[in-house]
Protein backbone atom coordinates (compact mmCIF):
# COMPACT_ATOMS: atom_id res chain seq x y z
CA UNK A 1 34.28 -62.03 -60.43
CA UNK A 2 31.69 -62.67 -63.72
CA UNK A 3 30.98 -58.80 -63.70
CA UNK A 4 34.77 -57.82 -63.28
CA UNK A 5 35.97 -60.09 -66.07
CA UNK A 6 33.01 -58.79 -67.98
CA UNK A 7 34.33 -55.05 -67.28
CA UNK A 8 38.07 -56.28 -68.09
CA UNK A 9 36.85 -57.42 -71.73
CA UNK A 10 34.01 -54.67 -72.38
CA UNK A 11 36.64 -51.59 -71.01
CA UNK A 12 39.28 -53.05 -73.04
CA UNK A 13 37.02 -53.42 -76.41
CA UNK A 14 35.72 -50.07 -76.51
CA UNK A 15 39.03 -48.55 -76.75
CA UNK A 16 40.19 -50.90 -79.29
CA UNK A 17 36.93 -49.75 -81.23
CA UNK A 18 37.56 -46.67 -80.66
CA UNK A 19 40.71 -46.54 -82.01
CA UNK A 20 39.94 -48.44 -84.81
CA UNK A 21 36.89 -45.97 -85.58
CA UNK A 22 39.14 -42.48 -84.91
CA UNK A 23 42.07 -43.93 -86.15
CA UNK A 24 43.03 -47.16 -87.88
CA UNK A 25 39.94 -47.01 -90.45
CA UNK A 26 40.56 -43.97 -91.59
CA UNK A 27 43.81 -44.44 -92.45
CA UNK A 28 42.31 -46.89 -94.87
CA UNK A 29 41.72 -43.74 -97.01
CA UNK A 30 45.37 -42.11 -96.90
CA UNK A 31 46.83 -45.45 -98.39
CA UNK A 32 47.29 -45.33 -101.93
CA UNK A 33 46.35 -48.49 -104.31
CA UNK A 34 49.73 -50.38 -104.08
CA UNK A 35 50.43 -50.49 -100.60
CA UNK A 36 46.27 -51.05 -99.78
CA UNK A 37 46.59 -54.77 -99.88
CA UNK A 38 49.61 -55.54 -98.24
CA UNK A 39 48.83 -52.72 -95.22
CA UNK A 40 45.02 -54.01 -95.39
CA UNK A 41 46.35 -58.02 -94.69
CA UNK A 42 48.72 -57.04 -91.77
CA UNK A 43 45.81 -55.17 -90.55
CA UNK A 44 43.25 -57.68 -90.31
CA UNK A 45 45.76 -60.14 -89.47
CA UNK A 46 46.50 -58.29 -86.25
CA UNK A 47 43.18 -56.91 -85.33
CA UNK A 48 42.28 -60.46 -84.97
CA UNK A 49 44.61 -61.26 -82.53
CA UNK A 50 43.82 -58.40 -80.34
CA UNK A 51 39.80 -58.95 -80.68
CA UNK A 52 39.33 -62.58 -80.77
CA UNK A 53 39.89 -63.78 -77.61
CA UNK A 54 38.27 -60.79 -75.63
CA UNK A 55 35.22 -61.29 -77.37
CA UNK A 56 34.82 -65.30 -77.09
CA UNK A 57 35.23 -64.43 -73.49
CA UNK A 58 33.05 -61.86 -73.53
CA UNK A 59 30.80 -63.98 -74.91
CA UNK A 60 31.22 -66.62 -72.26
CA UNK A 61 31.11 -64.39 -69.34
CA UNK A 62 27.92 -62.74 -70.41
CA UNK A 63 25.89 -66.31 -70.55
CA UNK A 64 27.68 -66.78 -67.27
CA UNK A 65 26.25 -63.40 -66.12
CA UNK A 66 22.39 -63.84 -67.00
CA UNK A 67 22.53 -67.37 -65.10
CA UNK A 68 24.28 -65.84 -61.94
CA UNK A 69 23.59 -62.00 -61.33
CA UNK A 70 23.26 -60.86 -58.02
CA UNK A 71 19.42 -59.68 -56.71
CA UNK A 72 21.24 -55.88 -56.42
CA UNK A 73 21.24 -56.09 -60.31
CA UNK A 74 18.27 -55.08 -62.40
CA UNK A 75 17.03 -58.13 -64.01
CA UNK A 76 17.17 -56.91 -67.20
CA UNK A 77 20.85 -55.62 -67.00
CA UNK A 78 22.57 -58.97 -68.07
CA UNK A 79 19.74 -59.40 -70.71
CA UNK A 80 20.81 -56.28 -72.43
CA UNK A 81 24.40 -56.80 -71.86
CA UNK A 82 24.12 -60.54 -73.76
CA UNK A 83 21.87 -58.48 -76.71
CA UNK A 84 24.66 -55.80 -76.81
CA UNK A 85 27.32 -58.96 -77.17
CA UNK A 86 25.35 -60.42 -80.15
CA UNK A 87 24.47 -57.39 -81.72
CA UNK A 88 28.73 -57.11 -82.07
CA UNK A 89 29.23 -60.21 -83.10
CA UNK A 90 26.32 -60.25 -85.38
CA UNK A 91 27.80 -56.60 -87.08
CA UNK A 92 31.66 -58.10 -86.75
CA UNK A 93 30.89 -61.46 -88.55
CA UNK A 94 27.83 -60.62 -91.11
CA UNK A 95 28.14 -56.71 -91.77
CA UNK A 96 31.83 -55.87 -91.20
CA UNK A 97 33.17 -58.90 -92.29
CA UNK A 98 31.86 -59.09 -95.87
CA UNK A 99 33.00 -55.36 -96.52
CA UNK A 100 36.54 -56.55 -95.21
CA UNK A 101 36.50 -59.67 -97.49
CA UNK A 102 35.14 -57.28 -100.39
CA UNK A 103 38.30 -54.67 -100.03
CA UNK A 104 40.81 -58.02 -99.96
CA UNK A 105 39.36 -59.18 -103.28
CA UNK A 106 38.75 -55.85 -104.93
CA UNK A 107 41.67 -53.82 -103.30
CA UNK A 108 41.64 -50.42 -102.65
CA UNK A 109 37.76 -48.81 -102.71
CA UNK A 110 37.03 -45.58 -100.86
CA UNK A 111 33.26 -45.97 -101.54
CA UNK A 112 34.03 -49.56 -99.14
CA UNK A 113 36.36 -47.69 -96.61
CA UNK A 114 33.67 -44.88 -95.87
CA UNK A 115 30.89 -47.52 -95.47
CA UNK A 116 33.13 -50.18 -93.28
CA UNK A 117 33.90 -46.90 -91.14
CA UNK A 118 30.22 -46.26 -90.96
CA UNK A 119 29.08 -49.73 -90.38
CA UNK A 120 31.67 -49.94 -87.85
CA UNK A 121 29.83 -47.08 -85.63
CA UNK A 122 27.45 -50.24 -84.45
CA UNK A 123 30.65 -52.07 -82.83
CA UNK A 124 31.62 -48.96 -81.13
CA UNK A 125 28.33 -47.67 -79.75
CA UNK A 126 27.53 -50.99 -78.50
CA UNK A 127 30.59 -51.42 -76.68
CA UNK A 128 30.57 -48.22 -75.42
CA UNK A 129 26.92 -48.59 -74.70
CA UNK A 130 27.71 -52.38 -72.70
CA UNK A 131 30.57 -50.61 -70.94
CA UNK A 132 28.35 -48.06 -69.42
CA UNK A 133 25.57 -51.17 -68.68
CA UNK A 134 28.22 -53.04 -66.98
CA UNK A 135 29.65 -49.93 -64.90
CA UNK A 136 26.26 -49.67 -63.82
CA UNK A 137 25.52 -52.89 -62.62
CA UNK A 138 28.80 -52.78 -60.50
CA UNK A 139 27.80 -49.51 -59.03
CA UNK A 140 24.36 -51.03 -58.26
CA UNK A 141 26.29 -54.57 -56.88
CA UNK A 142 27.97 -52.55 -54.02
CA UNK A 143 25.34 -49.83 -53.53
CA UNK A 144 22.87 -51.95 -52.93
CA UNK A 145 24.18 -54.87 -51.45
């Protein structure tokens, strides 16, 4: 049940990053000065409320994970899944973050949309990256076992 809720969040985080990464950021660019702030608050606003409680349970479920794998799962599997987990919460709260809190203050900035787009690549590769780790340790669960 750990691994499935753990697929649930991780499956359902990866898109959201991916559509924020193909789509939402860079319509950060096409926005012109006036509207910036008011589309860049209802923005964040939102995001939050989609991401925010998938990743505290992610979060959770991945401590959860490392103290109850099954012997079918490589023991280092739940190890990297918890790194990828921190590494995303790490780049959400100290690297993406500021840059977000930089383009409320400042407004518009394309030099800060390009490198919150960029900067945002660690998010998405890690979820995609924990997604595939997680798919894996399933497969393994009912190969193996």
């Amino acid at each position: 049940m750990i691994l499935v809720i753990l697929l649930i969040t991780s499956a359902f985080m990866t898109g959201v990053n991916w559509l924020l990464q193909i789509v939402d950021y860079p319509l950060f660019l096409k926005c012109n000065n006036r509207e910036f702030s008011e589309f860049n608050i209802f923005h964040s606003k939102n995001s939050v409320i989609v991401m925010l409680l998938p990743m505290l349970v992610d979060l959770i479920f991945s401590i959860i994970f490392i103290m109850n794998y099954s012997q079918a799962i490589s023991g280092l599997m739940p190890y990297m899944n918890l790194f990828l987990t921190i590494a995303i919460l790490y780049s959400a709260f100290f690297i993406s973050y500021p840059i977000q809190e930089k383009l409320y203050q400042d407004g518009y900035s394309e030099t800060e949309i390009k490198k919150h787009i960029r900067v945002n690549w660690i998010r998405t590769a890690s979820w995609t990256l924990k997604l595939f780790i997680l798919i894996s340790c399933l497969f393994s669960s009912y190969v193996i076992s």
